[in-house]
PDB file of N, CA and C in Angstrom:
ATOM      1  N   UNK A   1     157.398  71.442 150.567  1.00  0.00           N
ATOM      2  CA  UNK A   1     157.242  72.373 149.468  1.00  0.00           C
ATOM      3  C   UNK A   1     156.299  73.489 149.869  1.00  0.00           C
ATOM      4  N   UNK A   2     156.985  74.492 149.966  1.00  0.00           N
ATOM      5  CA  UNK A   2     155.692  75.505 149.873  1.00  0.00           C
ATOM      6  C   UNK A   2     155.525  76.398 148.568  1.00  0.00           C
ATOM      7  N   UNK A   3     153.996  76.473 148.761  1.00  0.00           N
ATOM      8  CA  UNK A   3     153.358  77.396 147.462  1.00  0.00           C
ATOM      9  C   UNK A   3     152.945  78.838 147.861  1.00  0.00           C
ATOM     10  N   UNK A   4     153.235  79.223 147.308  1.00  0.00           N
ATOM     11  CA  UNK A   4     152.797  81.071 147.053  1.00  0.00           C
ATOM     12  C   UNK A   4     152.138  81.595 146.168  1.00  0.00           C
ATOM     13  N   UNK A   5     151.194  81.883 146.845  1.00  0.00           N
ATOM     14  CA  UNK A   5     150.113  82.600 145.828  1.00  0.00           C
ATOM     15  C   UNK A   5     150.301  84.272 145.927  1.00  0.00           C
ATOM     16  N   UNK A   6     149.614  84.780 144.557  1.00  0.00           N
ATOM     17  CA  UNK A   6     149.643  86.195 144.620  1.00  0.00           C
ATOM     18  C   UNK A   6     148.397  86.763 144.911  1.00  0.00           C
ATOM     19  N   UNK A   7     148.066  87.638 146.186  1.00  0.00           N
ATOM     20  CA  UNK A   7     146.430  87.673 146.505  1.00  0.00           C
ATOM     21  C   UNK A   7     146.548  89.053 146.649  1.00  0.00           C
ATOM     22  N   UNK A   8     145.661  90.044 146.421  1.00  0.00           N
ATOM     23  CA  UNK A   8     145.023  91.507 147.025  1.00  0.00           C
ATOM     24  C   UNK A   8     144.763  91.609 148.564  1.00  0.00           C
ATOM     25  N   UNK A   9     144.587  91.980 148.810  1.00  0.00           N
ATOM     26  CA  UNK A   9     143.376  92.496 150.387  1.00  0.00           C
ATOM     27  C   UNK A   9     142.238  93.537 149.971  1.00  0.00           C
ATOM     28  N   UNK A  10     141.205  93.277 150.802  1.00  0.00           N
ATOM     29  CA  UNK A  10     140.357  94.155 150.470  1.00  0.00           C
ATOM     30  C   UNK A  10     140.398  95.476 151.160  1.00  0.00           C
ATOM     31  N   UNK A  11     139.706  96.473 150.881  1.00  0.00           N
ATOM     32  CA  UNK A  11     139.743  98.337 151.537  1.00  0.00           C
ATOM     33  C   UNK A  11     139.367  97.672 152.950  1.00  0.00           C
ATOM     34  N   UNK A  12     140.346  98.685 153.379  1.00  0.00           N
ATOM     35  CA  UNK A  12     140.167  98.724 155.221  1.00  0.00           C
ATOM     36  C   UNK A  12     140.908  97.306 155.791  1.00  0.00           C
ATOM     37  N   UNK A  13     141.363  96.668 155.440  1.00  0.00           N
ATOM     38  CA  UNK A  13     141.828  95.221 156.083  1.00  0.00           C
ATOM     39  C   UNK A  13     142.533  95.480 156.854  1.00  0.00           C
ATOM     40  N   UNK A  14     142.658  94.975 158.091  1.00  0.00           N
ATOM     41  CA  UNK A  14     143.775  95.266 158.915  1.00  0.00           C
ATOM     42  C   UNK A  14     144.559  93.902 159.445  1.00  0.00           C
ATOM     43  N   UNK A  15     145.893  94.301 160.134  1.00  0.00           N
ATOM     44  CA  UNK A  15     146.446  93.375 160.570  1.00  0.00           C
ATOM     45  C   UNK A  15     145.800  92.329 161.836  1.00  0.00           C
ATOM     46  N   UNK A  16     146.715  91.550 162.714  1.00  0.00           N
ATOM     47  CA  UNK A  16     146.406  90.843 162.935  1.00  0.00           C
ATOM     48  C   UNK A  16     146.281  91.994 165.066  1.00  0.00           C
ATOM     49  N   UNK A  17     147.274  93.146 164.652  1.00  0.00           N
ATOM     50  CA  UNK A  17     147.216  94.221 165.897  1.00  0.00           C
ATOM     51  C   UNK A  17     146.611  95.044 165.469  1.00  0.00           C
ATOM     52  N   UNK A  18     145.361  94.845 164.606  1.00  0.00           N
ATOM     53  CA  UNK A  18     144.952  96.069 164.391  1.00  0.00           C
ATOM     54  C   UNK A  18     145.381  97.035 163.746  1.00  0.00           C
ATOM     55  N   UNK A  19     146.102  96.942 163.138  1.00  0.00           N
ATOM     56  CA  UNK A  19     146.291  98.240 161.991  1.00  0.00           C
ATOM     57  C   UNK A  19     146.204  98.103 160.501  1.00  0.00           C
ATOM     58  N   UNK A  20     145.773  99.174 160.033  1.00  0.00           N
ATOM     59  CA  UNK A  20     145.254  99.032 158.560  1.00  0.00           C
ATOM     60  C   UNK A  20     146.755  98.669 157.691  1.00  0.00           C
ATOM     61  N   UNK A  21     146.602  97.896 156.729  1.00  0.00           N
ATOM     62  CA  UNK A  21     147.755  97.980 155.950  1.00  0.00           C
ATOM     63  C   UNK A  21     147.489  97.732 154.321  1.00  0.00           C
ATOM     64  N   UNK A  22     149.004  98.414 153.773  1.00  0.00           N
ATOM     65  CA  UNK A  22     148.860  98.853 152.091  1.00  0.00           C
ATOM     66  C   UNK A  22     148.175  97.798 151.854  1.00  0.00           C
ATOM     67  N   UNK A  23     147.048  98.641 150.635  1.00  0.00           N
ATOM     68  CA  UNK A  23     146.418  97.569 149.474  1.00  0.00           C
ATOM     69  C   UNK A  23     146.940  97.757 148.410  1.00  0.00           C
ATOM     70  N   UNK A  24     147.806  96.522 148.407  1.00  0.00           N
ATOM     71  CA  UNK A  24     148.470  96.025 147.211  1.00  0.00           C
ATOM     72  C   UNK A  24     148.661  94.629 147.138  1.00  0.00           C
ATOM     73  N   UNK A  25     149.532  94.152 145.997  1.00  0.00           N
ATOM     74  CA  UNK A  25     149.345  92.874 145.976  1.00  0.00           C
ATOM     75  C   UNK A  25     150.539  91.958 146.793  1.00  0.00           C
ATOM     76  N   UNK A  26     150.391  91.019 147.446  1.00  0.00           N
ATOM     77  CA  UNK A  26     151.259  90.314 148.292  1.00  0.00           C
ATOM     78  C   UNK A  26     151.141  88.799 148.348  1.00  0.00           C
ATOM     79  N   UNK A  27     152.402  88.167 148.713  1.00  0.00           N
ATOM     80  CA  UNK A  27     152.411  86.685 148.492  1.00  0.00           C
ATOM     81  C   UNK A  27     151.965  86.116 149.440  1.00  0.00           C
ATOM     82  N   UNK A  28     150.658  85.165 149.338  1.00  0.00           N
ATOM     83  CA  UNK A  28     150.076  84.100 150.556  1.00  0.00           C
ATOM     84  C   UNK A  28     150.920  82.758 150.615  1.00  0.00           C
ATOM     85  N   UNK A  29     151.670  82.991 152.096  1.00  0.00           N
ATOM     86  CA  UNK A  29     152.387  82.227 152.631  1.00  0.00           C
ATOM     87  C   UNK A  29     151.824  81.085 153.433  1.00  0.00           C
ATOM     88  N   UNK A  30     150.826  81.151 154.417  1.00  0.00           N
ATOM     89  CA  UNK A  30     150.287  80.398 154.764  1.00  0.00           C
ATOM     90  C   UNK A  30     149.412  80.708 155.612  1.00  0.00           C
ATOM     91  N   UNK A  31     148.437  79.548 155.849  1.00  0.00           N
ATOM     92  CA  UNK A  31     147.564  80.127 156.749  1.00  0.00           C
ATOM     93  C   UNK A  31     147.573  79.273 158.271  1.00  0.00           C
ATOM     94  N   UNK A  32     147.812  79.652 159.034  1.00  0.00           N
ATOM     95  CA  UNK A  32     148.319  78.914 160.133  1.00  0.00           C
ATOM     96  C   UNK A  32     147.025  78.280 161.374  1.00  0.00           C
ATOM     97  N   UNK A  33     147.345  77.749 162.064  1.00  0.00           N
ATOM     98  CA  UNK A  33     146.070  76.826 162.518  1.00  0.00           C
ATOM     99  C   UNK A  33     145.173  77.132 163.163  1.00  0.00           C
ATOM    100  N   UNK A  34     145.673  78.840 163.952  1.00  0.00           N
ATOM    101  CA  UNK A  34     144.818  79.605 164.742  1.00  0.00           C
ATOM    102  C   UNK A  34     143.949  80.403 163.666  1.00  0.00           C
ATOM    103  N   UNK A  35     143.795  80.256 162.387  1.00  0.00           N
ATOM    104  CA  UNK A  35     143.180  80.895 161.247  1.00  0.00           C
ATOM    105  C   UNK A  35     143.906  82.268 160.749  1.00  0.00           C
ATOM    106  N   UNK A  36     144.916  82.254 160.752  1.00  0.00           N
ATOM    107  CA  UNK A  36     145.651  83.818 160.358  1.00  0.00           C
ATOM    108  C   UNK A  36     146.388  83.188 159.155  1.00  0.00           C
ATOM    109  N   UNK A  37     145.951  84.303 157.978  1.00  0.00           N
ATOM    110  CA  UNK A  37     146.687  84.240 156.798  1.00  0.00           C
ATOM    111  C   UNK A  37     148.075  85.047 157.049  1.00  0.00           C
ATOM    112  N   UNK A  38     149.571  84.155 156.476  1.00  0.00           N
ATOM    113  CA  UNK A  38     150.684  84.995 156.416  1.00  0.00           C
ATOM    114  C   UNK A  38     150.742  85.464 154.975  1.00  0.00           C
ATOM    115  N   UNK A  39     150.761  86.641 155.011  1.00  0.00           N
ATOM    116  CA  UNK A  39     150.808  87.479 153.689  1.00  0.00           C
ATOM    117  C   UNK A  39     152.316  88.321 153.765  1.00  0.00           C
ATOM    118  N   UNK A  40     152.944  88.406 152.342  1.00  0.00           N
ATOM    119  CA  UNK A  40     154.328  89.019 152.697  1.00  0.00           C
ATOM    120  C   UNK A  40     154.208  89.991 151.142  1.00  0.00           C
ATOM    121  N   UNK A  41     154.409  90.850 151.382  1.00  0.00           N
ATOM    122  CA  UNK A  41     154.965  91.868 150.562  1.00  0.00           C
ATOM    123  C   UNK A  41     156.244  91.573 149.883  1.00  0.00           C
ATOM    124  N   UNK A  42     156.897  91.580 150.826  1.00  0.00           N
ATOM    125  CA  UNK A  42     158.904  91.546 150.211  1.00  0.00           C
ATOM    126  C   UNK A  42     159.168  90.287 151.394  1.00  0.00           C
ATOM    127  N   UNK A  43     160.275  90.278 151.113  1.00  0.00           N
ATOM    128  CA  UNK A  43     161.272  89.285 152.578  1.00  0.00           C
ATOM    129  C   UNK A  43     161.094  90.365 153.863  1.00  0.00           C
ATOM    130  N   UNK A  44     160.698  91.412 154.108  1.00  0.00           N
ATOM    131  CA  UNK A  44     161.247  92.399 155.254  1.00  0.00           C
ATOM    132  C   UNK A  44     159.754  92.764 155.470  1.00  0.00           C
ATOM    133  N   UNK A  45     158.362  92.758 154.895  1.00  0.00           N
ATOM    134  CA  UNK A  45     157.303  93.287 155.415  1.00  0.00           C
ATOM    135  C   UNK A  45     156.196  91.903 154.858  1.00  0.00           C
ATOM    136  N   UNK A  46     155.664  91.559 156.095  1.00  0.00           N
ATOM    137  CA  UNK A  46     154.999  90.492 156.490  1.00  0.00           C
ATOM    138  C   UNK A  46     153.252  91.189 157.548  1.00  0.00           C
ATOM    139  N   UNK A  47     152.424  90.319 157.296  1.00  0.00           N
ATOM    140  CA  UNK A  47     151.392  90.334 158.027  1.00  0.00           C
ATOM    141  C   UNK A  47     151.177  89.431 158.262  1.00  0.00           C
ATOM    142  N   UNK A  48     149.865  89.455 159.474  1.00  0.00           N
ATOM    143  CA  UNK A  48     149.069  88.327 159.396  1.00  0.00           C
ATOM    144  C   UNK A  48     147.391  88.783 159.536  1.00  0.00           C
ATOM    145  N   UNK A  49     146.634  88.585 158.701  1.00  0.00           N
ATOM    146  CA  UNK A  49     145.506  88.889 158.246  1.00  0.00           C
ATOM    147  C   UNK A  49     144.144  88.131 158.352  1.00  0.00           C
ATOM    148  N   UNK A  50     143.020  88.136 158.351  1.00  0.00           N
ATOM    149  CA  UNK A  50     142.076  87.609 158.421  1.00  0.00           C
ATOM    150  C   UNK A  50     142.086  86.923 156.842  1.00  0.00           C
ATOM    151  N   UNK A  51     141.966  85.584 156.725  1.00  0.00           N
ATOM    152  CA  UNK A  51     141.865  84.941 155.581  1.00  0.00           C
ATOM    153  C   UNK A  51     140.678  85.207 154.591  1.00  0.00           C
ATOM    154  N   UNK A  52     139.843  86.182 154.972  1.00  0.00           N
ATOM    155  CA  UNK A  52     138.311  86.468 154.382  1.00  0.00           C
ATOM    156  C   UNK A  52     138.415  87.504 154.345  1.00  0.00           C
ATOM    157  N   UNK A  53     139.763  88.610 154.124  1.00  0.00           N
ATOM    158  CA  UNK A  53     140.050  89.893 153.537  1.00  0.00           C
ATOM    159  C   UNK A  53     140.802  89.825 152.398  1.00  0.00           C
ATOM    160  N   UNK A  54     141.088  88.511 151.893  1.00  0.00           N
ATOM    161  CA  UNK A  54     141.855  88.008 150.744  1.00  0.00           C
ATOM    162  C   UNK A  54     140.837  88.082 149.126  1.00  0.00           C
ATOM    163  N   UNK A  55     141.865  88.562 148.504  1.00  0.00           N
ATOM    164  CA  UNK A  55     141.245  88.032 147.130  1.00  0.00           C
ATOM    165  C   UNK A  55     142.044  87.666 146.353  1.00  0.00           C
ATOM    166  N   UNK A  56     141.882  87.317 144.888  1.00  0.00           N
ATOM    167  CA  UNK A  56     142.912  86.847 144.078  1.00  0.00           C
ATOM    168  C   UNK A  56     143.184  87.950 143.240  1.00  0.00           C
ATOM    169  N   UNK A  57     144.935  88.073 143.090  1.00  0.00           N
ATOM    170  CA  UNK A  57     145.233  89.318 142.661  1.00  0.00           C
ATOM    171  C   UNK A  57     144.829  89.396 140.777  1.00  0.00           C
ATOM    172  N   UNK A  58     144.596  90.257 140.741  1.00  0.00           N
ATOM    173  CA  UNK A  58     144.295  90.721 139.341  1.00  0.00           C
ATOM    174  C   UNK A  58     145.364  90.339 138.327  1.00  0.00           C
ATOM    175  N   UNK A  59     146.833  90.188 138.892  1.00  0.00           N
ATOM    176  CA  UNK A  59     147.821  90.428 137.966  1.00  0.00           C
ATOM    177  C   UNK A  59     147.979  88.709 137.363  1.00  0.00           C
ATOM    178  N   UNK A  60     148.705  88.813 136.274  1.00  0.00           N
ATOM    179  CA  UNK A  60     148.564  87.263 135.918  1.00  0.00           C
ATOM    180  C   UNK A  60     149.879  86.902 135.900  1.00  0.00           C
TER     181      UNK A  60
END
């Protein structure tokens, strides 16, 4: 079973190559064992993020 949460990122967060990406809200997929959060926008735009640039999204 997997769970999905709805989380923010904070200003300036970047990916996992270094590049900044949209702050908006996106689904936490998982966090994998080397410590990288998978965060997904849609099915087609995916990151992987520092798990301590996460917050919980505002929306309910």
């Amino acid at each position: 079973m997997i769970l999905e949460f709805d989380v923010e990122i904070k200003p300036d967060t970047r990916n996992h190559k270094g590049f900044f990406i949209q702050e908006t809200s996106y689904k936490l997929i998982d966090v994998d064992l080397s410590g990288w959060a998978l965060i997904c926008l849609n099915d087609a735009v995916c990151h992987y993020v520092d798990p301590d640039n996460l917050k919980k999204s505002a929306k309910l």
